[in-house]
Protein backbone atom coordinates (compact mmCIF):
# COMPACT_ATOMS: atom_id res chain seq x y z
CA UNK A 1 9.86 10.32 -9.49
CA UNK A 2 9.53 12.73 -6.19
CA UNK A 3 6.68 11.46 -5.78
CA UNK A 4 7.49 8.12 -5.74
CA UNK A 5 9.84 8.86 -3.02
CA UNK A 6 7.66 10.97 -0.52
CA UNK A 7 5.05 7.34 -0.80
CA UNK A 8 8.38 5.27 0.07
CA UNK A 9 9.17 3.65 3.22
CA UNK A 10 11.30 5.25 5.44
CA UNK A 11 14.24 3.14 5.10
CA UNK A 12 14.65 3.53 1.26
CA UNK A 13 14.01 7.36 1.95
CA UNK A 14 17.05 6.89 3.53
CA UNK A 15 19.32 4.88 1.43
CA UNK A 16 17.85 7.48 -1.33
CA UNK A 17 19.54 10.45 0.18
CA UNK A 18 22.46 9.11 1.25
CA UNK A 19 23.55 7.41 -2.08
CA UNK A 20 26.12 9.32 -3.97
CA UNK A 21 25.75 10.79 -7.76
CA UNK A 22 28.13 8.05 -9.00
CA UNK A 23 26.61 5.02 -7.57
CA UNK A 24 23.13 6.42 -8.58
CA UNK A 25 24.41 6.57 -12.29
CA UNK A 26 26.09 3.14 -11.91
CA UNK A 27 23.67 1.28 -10.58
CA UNK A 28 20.45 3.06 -12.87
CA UNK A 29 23.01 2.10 -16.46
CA UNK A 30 21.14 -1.08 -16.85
CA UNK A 31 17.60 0.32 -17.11
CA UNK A 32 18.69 3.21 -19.15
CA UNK A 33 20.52 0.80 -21.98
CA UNK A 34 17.04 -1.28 -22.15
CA UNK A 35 14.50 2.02 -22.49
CA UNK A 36 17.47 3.89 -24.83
CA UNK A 37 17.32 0.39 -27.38
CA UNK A 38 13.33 0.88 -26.70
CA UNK A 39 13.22 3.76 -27.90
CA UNK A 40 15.36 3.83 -30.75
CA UNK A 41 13.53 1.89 -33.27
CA UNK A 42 10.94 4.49 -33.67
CA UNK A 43 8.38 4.51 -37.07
CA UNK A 44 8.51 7.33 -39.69
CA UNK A 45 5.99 9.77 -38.82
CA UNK A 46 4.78 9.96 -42.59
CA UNK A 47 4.94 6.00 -43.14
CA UNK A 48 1.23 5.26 -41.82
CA UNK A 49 0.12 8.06 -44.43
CA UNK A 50 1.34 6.63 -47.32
CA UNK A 51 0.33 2.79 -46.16
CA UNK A 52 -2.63 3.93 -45.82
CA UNK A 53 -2.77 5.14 -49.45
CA UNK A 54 -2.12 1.74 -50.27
CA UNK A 55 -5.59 -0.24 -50.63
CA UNK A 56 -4.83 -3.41 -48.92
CA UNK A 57 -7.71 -6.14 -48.26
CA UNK A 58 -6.66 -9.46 -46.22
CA UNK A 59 -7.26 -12.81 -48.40
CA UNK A 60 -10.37 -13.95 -46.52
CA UNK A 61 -12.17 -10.73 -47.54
CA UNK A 62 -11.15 -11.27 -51.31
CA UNK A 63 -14.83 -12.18 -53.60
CA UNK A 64 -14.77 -16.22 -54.05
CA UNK A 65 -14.87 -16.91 -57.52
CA UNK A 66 -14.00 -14.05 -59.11
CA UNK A 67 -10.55 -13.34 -60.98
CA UNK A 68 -7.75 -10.83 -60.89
CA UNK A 69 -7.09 -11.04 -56.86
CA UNK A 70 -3.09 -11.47 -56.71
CA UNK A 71 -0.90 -11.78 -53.92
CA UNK A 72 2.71 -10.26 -54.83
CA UNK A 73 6.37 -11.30 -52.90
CA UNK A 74 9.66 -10.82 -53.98
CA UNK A 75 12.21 -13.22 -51.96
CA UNK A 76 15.91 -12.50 -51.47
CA UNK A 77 18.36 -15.28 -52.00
CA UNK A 78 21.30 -13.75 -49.81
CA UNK A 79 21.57 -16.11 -47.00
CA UNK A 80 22.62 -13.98 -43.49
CA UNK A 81 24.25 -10.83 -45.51
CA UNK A 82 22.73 -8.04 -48.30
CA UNK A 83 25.74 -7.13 -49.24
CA UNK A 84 27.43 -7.64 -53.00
CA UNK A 85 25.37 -9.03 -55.87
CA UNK A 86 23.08 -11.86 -55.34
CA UNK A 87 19.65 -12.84 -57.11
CA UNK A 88 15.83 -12.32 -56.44
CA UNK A 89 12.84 -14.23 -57.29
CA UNK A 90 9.25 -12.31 -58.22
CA UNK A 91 6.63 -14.16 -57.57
CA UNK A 92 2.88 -13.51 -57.94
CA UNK A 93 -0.02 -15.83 -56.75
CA UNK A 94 -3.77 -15.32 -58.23
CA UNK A 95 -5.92 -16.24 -55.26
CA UNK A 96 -8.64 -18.05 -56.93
CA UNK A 97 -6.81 -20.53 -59.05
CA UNK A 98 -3.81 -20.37 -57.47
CA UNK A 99 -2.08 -20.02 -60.55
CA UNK A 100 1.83 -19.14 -59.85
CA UNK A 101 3.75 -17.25 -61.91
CA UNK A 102 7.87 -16.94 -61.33
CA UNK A 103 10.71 -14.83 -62.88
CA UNK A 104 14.05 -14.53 -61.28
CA UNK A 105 15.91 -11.34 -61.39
CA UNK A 106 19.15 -10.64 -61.27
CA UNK A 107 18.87 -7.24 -59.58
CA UNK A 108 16.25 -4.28 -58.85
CA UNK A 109 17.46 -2.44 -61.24
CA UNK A 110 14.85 -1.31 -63.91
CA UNK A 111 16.89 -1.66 -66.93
């Protein structure tokens, strides 16, 4: 940041130094809400260890003709809000055949 100021022109050099502590902080609150909400939404530190751990392939490397190759999503139907009880839908895709199957669930629970 100083150094920034020593390569400014002389005229914001000016203005620099004679701006008060106040209107510094006032004027600088608009750039320091954006980098704060930047900077808040960091990642775990230990999440890219276990995705990793994961073994993942995208579809167009999948072996043509060849079973067992299933793509797995389970959808929430909860509109705008997760709160209170609503239900889920499983549903699993074999790649090859395309063959779909669905269950609907009425929670994550296990039991």
């Amino acid at each position: 940041m100083i150094l920034k100021l020593l390569s400014a022109p002389a005229e914001y050099k000016e203005k620099l130094l004679k701006i008060s502590s106040a209107s510094a902080e006032r004027r600088s609150k608009p750039i320091k809400a954006k980098l704060k909400i930047a900077h808040k939404y960091k990642p775990h530190p230990h999440a890219s260890v276990i995705k990793k751990m994961i073994p993942v392939e995208p579809y167009f490397k999948k072996p043509k003709g060849k079973l067992g190759y299933t793509e797995v999503d389970l959808v929430y139907h909860c509109g705008a809000f997760t709160k209170g009880g609503f239900c889920y839908t499983l549903s699993e895709v074999e790649i090859n055949t395309t063959w779909t199957e669905l269950r609907a669930l009425r929670n994550k629970a296990r039991t």
